[in-house]
Protein backbone atom coordinates (compact mmCIF):
# COMPACT_ATOMS: atom_id res chain seq x y z
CA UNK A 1 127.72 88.52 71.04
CA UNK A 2 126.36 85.04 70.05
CA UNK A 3 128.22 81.93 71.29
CA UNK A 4 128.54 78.59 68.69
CA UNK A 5 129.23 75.56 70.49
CA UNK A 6 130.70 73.63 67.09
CA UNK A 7 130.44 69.91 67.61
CA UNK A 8 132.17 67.43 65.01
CA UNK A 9 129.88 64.34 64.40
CA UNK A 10 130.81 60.76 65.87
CA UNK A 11 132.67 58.13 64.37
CA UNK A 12 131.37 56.70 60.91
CA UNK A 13 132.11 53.33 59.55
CA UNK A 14 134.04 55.55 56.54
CA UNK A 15 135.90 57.48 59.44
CA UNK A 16 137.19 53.63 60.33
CA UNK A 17 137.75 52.69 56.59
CA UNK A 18 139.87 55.96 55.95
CA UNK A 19 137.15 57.34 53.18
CA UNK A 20 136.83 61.13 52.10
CA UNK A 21 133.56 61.23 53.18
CA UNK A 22 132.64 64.86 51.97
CA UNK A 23 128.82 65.29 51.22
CA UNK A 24 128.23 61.76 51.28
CA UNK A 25 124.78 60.45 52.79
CA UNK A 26 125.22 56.91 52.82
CA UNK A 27 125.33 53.11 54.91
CA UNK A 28 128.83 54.12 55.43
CA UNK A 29 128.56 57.05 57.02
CA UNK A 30 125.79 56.23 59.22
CA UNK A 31 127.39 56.15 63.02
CA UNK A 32 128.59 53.06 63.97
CA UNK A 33 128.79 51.68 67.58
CA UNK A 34 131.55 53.81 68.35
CA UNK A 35 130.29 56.75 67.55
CA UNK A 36 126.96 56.57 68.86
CA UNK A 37 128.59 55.66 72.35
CA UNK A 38 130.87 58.88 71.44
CA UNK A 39 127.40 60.75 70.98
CA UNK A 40 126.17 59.78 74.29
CA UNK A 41 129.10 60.63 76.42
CA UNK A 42 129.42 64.06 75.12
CA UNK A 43 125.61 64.09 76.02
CA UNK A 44 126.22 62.92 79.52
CA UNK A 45 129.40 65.16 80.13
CA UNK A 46 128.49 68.61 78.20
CA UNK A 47 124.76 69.19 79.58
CA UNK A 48 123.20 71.41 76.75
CA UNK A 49 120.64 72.55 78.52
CA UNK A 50 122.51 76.05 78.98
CA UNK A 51 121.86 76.75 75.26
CA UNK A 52 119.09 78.22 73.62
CA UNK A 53 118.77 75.83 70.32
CA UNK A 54 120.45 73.31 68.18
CA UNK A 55 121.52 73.75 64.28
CA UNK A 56 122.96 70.71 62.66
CA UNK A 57 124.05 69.75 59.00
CA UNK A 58 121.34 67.77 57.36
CA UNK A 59 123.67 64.38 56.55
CA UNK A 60 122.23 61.66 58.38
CA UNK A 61 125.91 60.97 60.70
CA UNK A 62 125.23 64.97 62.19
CA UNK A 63 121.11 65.07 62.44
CA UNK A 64 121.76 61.46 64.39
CA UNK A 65 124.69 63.16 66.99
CA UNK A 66 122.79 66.25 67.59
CA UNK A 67 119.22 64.00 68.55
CA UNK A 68 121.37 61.64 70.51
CA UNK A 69 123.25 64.75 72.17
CA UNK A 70 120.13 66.55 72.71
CA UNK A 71 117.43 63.72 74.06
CA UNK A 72 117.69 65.47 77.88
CA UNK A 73 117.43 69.07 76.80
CA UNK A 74 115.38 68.60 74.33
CA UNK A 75 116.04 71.94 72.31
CA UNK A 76 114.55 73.56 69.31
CA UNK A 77 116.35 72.18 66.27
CA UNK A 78 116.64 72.70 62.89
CA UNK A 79 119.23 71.97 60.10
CA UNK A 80 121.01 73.76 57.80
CA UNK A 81 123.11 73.34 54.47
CA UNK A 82 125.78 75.90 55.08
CA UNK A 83 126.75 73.57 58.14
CA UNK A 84 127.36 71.20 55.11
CA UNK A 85 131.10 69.10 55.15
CA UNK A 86 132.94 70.09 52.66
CA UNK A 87 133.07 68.64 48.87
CA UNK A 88 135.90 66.28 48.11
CA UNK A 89 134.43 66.02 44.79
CA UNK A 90 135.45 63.45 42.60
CA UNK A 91 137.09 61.79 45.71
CA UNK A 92 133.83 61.67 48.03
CA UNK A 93 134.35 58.12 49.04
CA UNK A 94 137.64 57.14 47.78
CA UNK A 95 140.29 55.76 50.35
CA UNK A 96 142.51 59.03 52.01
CA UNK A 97 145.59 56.79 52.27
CA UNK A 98 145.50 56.09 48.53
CA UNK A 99 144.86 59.42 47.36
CA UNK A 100 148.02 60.46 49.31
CA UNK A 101 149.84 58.01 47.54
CA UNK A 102 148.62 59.11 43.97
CA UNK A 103 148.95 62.70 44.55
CA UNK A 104 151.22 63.05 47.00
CA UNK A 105 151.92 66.82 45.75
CA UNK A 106 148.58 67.92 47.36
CA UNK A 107 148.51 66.32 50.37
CA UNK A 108 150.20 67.46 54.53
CA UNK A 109 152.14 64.29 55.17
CA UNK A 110 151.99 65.11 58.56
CA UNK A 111 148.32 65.00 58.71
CA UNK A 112 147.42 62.79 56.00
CA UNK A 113 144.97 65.91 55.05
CA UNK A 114 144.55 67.82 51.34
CA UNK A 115 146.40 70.66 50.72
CA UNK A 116 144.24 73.86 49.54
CA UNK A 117 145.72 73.24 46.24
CA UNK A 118 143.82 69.91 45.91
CA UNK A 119 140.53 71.54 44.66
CA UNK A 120 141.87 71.37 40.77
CA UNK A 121 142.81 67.61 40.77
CA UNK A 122 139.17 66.52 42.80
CA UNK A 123 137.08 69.03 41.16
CA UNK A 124 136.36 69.87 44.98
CA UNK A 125 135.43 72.68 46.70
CA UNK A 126 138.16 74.93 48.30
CA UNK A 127 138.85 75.68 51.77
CA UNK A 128 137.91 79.59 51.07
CA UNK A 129 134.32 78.35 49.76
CA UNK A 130 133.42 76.34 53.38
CA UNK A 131 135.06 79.11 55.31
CA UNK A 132 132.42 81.62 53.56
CA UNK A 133 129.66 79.53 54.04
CA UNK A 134 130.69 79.08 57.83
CA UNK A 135 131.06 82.89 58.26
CA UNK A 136 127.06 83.30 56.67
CA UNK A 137 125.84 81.09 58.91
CA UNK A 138 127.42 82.86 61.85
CA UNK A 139 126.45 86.23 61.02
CA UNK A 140 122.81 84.74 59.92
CA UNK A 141 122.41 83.50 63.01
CA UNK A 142 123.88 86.32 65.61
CA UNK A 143 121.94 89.00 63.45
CA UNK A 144 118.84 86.88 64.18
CA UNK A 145 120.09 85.85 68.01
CA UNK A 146 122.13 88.21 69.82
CA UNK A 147 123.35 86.71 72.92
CA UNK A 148 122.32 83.42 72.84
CA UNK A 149 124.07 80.15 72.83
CA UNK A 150 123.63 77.93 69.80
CA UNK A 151 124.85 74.17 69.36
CA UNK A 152 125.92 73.71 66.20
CA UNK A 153 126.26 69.58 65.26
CA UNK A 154 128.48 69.87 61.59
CA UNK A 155 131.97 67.86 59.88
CA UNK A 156 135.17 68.02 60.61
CA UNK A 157 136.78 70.24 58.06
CA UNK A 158 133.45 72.90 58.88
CA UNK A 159 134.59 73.24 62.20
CA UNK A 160 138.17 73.88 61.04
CA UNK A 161 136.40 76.88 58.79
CA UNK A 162 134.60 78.08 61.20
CA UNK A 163 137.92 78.78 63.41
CA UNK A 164 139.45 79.91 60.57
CA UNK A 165 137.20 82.82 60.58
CA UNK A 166 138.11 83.58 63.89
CA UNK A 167 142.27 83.46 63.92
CA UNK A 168 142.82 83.68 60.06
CA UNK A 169 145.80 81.25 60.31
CA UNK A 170 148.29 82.04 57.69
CA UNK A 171 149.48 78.92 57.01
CA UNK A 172 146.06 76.87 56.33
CA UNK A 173 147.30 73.86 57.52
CA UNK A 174 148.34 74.42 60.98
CA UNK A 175 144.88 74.25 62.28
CA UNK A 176 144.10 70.48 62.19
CA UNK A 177 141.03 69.00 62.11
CA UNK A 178 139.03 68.24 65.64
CA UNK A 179 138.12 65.16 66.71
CA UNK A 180 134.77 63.23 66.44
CA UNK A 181 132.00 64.78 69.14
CA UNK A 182 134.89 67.36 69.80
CA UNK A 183 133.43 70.63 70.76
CA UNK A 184 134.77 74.24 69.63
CA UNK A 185 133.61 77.64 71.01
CA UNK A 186 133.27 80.42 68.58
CA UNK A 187 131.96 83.88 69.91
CA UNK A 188 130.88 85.88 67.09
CA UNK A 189 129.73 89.39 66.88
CA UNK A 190 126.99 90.40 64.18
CA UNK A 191 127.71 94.27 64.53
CA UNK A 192 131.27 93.93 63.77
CA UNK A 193 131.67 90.59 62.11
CA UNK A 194 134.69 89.78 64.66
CA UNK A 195 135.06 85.89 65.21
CA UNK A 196 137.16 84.76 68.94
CA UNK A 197 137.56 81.34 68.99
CA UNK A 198 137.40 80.50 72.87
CA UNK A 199 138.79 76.97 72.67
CA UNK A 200 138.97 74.40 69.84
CA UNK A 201 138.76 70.42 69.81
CA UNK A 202 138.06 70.39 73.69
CA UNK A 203 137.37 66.59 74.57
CA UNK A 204 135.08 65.11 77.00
């Protein structure tokens, strides 16, 4: 069985603003003081070194957390798109506050999050599209590497996915999003395509 250490990027200047920041690649979600400071704790306090490589989404805010996490290890590393955040669409980079407001129909209240049912109104992708492309990656990756530990560096909502493989929540919802430089632990085996989420959103 292969063991993904899933690692949420540090904070953005859009993470501050409250912006959907979906695929974007921009000034704004470049990591800001915070979360390069965020980067270099989790560095200091979750030695890497056990692990055999790094993967990391190719946005700028995830390639910079996984150098900054991985400058004592120093790790193979290479990127990939599945590892992607997902697609707000049309609302990449509009305020998440104001969205709520507008369509309040599509949105947890409680979490201030989009509802699965918000894909038609953003032209977005769904929750079932990220959670396929998480799933690929895994089985790509523990076909390829049985029994090694891999550090993945991705988004927020791809780390959600990723779990969601593992417990198949009913309700979609009631697995929040983890925190910035959060880690999750995802054991997945290639043979039997089984997912067992080990802990999720574990601070350091």
């Amino acid at each position: 069985m292969t063991d993904f250490y899933f690692i949420r990027h540090g904070q953005t200047t859009a993470n501050v603003r409250g912006l959907k920041q979906g695929t974007m690649n921009t000034a704004i979600t470049e990591l800001n003081e915070t979360g390069l400071a965020q980067a270099a704790n989790l560095r200091d306090h979750f030695d890497i070194s056990f692990a055999d490589q790094v993967v990391a989404s190719p946005l700028n805010r995830t390639r910079k957390t996984a150098a900054v996490l991985n400058e004592k290890a120093q790790l193979p590393i290479s990127y990939d798109d599945r590892l992607l955040e997902i697609s707000y669409g049309d609302w990449d980079g509009q305020k998440n506050l104001d969205l709520e407001k507008q369509y309040p129909d599509v949105f947890d209240h409680n979490l201030h999050d989009v509802l699965p049912t918000y894909v038609d109104l953003a032209h977005g992708e769904s929750f079932e599209k990220v959670a396929d492309r998480a799933k690929s990656f895994m089985t790509e990756f523990a076909t390829k590497y049985p029994d090694q530990a891999i550090i993945v560096v991705t988004h927020g909502f791809t780390v959600k996915a990723a779990a969601m493989t593992a417990v198949q929540p009913a309700n979609l919802m009631a697995l929040p999003e983890p925190g910035n430089t959060s880690v999750t632990k995802i054991g997945f085996d290639a043979a039997s395509g089984q997912a067992y989420l080990w802990c999720y959103n574990q601070q350091y």
